[in-house]
N, C-alpha and C. Protein backbone atom coordinates (compact mmCIF):
# COMPACT_ATOMS: atom_id res chain seq x y z
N UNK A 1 18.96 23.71 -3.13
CA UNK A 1 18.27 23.18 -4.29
C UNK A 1 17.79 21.76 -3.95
N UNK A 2 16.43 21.53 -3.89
CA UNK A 2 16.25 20.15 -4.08
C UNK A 2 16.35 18.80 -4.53
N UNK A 3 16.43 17.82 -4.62
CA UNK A 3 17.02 16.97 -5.51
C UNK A 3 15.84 16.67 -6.39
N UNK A 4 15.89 16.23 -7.42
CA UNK A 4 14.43 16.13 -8.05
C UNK A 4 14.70 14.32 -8.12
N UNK A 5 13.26 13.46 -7.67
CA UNK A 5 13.15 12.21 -7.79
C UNK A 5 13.17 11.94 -9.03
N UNK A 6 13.93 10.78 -9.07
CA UNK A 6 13.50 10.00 -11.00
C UNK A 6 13.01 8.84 -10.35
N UNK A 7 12.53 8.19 -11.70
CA UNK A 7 11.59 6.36 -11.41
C UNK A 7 12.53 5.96 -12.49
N UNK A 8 13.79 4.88 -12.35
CA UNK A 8 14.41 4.91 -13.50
C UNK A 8 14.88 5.70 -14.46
N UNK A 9 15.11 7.00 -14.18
CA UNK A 9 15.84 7.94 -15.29
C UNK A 9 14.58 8.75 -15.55
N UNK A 10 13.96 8.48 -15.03
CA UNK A 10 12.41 9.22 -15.75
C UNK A 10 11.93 10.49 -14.98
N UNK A 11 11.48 11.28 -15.02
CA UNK A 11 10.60 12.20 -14.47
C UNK A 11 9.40 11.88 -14.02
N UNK A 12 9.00 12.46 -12.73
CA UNK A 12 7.14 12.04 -12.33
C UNK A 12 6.18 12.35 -13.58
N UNK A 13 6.47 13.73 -14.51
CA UNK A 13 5.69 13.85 -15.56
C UNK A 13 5.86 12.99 -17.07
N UNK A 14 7.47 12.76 -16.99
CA UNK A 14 6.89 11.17 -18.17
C UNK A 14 6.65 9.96 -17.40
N UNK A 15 6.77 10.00 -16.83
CA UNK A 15 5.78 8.42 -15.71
C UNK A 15 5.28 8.42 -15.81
N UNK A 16 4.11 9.54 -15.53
CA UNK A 16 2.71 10.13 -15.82
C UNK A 16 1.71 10.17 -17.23
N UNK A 17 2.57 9.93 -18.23
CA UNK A 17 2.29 10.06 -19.46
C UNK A 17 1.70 8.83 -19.96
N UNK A 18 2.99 7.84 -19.57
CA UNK A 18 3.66 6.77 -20.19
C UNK A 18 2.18 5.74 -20.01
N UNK A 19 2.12 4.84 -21.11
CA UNK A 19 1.08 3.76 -21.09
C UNK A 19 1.21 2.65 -20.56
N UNK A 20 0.56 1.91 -20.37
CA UNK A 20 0.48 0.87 -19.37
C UNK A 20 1.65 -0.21 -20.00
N UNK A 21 1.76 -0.38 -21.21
CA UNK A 21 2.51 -1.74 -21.80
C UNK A 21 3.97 -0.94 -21.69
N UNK A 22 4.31 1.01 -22.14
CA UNK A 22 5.94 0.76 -21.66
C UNK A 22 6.18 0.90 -20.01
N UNK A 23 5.26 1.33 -19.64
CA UNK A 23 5.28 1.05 -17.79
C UNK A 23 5.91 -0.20 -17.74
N UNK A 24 5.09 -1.29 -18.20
CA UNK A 24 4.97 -3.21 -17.74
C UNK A 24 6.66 -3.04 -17.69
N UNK A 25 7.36 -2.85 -18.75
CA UNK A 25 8.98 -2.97 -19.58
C UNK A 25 10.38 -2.91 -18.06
N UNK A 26 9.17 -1.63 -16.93
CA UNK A 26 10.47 -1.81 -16.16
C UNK A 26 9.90 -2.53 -14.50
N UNK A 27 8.90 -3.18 -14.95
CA UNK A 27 8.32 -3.69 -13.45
C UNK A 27 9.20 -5.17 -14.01
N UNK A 28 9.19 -5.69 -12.54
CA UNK A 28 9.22 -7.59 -11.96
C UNK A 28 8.30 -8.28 -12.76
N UNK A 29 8.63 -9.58 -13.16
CA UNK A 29 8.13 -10.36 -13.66
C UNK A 29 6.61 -10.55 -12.77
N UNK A 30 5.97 -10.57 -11.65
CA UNK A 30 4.81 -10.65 -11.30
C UNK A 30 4.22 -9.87 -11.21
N UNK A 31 4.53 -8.47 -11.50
CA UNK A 31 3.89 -7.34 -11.48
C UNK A 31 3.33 -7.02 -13.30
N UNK A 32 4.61 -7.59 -13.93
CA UNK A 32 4.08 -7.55 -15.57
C UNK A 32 3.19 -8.67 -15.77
N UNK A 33 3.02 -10.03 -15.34
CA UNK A 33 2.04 -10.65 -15.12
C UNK A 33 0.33 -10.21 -14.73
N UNK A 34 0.66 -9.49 -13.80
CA UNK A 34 -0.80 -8.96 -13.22
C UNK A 34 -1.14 -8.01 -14.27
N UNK A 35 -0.05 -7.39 -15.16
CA UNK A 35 -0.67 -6.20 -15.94
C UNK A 35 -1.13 -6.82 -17.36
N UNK A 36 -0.76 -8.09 -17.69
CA UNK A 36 -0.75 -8.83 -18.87
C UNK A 36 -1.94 -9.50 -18.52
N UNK A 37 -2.38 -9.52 -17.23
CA UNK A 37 -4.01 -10.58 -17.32
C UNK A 37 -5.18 -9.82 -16.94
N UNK A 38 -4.96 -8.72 -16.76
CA UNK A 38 -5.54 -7.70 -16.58
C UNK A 38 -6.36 -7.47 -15.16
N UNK A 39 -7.37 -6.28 -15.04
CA UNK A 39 -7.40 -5.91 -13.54
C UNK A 39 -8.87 -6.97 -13.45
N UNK A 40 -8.76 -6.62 -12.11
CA UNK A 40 -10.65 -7.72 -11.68
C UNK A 40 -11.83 -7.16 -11.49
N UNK A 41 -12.70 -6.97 -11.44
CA UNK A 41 -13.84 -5.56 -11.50
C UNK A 41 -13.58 -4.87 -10.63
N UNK A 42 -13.08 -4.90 -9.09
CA UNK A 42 -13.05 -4.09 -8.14
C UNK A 42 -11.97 -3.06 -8.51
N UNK A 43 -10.62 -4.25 -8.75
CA UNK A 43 -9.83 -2.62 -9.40
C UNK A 43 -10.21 -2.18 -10.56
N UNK A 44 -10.99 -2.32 -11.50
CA UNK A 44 -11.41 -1.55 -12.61
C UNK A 44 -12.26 -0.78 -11.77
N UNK A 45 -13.11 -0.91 -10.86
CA UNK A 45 -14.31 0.27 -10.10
C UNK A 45 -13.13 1.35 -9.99
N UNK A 46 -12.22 0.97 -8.86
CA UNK A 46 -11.01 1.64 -8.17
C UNK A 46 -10.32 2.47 -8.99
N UNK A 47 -10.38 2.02 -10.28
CA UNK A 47 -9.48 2.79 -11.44
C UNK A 47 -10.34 4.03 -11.80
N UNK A 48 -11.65 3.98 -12.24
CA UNK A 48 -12.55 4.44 -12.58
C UNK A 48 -12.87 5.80 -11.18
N UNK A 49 -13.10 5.35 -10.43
CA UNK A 49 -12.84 6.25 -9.42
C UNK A 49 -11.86 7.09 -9.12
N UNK A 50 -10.84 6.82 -9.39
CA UNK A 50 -9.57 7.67 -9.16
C UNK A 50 -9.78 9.08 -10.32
N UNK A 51 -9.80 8.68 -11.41
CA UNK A 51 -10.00 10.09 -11.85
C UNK A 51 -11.26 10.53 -11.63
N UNK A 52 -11.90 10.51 -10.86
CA UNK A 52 -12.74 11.50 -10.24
C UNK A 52 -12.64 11.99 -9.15
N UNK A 53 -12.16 11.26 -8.09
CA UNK A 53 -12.06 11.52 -7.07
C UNK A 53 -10.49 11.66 -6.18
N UNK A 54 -10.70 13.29 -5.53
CA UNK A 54 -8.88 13.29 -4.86
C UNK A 54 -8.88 12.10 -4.06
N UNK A 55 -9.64 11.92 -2.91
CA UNK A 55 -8.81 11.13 -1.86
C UNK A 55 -10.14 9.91 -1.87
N UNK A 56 -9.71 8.95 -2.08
CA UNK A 56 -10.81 7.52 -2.29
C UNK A 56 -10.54 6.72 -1.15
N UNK A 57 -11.33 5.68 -0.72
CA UNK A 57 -10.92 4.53 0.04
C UNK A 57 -10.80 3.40 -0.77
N UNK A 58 -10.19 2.52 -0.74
CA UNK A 58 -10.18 1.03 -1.41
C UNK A 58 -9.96 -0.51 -0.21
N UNK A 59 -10.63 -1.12 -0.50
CA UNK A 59 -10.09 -2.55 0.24
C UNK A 59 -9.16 -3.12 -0.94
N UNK A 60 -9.12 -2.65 -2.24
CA UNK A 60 -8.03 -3.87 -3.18
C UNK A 60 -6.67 -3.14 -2.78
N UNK A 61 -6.42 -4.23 -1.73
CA UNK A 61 -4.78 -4.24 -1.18
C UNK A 61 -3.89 -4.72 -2.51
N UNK A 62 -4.00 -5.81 -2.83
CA UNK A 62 -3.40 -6.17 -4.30
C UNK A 62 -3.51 -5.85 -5.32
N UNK A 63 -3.74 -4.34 -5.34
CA UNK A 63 -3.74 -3.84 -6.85
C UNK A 63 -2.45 -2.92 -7.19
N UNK A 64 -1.84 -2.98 -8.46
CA UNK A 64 -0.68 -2.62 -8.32
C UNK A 64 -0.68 -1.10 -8.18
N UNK A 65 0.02 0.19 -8.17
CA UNK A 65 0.84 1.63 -7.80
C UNK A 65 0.84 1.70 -9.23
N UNK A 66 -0.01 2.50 -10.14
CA UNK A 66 0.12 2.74 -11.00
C UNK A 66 0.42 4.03 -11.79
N UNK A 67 1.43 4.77 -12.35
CA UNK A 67 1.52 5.98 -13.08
C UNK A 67 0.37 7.21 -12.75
N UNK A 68 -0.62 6.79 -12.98
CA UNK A 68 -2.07 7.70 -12.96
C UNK A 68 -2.37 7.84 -11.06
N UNK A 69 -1.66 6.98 -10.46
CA UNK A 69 -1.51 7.17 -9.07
C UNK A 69 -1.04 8.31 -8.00
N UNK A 70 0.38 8.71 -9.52
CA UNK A 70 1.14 9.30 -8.68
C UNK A 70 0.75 10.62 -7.99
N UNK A 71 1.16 11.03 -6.37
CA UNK A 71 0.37 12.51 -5.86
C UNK A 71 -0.46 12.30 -5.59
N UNK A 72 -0.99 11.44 -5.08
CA UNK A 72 -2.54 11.44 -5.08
C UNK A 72 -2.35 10.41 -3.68
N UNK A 73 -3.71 10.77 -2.54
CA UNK A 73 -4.02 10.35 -1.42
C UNK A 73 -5.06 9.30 -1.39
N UNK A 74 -4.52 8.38 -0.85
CA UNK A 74 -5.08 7.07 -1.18
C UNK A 74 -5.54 6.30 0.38
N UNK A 75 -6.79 6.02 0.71
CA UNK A 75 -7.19 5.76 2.61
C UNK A 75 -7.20 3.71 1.64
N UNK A 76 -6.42 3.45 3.01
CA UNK A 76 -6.25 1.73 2.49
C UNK A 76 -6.78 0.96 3.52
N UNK A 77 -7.38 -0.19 3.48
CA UNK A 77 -8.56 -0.33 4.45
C UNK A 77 -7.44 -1.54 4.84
N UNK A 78 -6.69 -1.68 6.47
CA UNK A 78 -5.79 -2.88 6.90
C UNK A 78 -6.59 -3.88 7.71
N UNK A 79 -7.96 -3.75 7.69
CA UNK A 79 -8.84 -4.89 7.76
C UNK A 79 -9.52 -4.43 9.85
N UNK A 80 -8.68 -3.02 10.02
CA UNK A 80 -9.47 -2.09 11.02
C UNK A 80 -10.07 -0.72 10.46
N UNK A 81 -8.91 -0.38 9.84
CA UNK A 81 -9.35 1.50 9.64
C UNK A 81 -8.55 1.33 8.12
N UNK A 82 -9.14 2.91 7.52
CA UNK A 82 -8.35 3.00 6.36
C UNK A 82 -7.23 4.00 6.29
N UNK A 83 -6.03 3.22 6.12
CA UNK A 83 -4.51 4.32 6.30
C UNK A 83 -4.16 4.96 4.95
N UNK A 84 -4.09 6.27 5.38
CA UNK A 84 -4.16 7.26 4.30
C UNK A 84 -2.11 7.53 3.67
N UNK A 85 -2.45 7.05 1.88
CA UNK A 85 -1.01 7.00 1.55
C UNK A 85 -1.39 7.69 0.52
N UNK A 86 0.36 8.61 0.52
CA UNK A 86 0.43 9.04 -0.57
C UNK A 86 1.36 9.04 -1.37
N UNK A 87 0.77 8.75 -2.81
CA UNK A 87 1.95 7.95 -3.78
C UNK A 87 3.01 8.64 -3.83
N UNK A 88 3.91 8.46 -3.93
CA UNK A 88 5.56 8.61 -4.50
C UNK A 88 6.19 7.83 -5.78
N UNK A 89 7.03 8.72 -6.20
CA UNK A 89 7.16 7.88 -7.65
C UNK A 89 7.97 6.02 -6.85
N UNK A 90 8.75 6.30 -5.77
CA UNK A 90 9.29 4.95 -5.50
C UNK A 90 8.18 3.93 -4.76
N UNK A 91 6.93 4.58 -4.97
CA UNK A 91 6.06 3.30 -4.97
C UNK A 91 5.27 2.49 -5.58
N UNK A 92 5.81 3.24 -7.06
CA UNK A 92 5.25 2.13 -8.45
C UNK A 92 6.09 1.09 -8.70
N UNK A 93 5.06 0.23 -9.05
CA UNK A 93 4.85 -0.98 -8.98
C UNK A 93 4.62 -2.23 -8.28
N UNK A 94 5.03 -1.73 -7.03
CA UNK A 94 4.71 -2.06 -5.69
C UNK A 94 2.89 -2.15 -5.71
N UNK A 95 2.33 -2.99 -4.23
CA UNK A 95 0.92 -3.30 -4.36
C UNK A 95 0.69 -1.81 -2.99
N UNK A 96 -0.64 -1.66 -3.23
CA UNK A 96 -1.06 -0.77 -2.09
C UNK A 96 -0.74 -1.46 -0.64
N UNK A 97 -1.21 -3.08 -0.80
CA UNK A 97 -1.29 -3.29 0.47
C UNK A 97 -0.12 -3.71 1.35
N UNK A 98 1.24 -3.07 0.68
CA UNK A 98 2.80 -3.24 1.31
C UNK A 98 2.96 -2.21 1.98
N UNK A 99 1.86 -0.93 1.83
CA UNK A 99 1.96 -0.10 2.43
C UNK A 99 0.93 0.14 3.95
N UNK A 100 0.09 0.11 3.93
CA UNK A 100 -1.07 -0.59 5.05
C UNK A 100 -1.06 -1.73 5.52
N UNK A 101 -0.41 -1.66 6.86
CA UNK A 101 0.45 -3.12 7.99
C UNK A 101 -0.90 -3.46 8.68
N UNK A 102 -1.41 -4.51 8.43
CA UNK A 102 -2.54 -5.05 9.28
C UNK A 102 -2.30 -5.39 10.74
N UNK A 103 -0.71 -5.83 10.88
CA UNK A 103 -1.19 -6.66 12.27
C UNK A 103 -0.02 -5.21 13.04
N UNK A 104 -0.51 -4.99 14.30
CA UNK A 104 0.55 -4.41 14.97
C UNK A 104 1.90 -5.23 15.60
N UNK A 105 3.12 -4.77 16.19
CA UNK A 105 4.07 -4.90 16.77
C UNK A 105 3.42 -5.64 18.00
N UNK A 106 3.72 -7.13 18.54
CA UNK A 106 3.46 -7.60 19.56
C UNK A 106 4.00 -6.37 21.00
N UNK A 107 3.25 -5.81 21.80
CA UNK A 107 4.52 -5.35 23.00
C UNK A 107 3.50 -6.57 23.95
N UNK A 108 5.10 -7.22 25.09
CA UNK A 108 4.35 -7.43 25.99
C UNK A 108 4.90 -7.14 27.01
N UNK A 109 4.17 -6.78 27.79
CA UNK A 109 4.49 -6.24 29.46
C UNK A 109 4.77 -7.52 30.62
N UNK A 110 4.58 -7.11 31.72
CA UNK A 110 4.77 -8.23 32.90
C UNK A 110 3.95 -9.60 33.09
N UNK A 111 4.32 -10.50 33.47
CA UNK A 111 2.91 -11.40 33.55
C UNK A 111 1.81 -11.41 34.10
N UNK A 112 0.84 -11.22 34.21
CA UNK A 112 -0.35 -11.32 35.27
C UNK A 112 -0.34 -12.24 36.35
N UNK A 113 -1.11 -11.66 37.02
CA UNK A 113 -1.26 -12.67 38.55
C UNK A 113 -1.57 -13.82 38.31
N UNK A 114 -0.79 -15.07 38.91
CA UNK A 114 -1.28 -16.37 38.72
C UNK A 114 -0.84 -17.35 37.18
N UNK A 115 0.55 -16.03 36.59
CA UNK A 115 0.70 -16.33 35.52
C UNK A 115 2.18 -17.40 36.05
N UNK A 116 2.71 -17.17 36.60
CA UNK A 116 3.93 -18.47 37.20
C UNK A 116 3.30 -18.63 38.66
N UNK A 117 4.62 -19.48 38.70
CA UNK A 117 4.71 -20.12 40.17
C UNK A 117 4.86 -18.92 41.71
N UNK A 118 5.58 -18.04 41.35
CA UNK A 118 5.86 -17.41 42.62
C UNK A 118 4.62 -16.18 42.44
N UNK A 119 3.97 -15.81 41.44
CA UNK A 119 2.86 -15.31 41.53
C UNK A 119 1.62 -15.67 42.18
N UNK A 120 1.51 -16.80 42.01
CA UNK A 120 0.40 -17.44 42.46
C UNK A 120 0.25 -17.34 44.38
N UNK A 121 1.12 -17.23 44.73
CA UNK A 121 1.22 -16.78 46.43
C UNK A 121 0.75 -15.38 46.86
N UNK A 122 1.00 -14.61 45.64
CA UNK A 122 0.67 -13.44 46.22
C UNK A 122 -1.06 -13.15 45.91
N UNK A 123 -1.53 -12.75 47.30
CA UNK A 123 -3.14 -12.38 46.98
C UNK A 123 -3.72 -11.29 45.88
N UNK A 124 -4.66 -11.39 45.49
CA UNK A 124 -5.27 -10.62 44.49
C UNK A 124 -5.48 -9.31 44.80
N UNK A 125 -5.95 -9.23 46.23
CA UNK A 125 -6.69 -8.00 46.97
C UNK A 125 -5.86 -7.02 47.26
């Protein structure tokens, strides 16, 4: 038997229901902030788009994971490509762009030629 996810005691389908002001009740103080001053035209486009469309692209990294989100495939633009997420109830209230990592993991390998002292002896050729 599966476990079934809750968001606070809740079900994905009353999450789903629920309006924006008793949503605000169980987010962080800066997340009920952003919902109390409302969205900026791009996420109102973004909003507006979503119910039309399954899988959208967005650049608004800072827009919050909202109820009407949930299930749904979302391409997030990390300032190369757009990384494709899909909501879960444990990613409301959270911003899109915690989920789309812009910078990669430094790896670094050996030094290059001429990069120290005992390198520099050995020829290029």
């Amino acid at each position: 038997m599966a476990k079934e996810t809750r968001w606070y005691g809740k079900s994905p389908e009353e999450v789903k229901v629920m309006s924006l002001e008793e949503f605000a009740k169980f987010l962080p103080s800066r997340a009920r902030r952003k919902l109390k001053r409302g969205f900026t035209d791009a996420e109102k486009i973004f909003l507006n788009r979503l119910s039309k469309k399954d899988k959208l692209r967005t650049h608004c990294r800072d827009m919050l994971i909202l109820p009407q989100m949930l299930n749904r495939t979302i391409m997030i633009y990390n300032g190369k490509e757009y990384f494709p997420i899909t909501v879960v109830p444990e990613m409301l209230g959270h911003s899109l762009g915690e989920f789309s990592i812009p910078t990669k993991p430094v790896k670094h390998s050996a030094a290059g030629i001429g990069a120290t002292r005992s390198s520099k002896a050995i020829s290029a050729k």
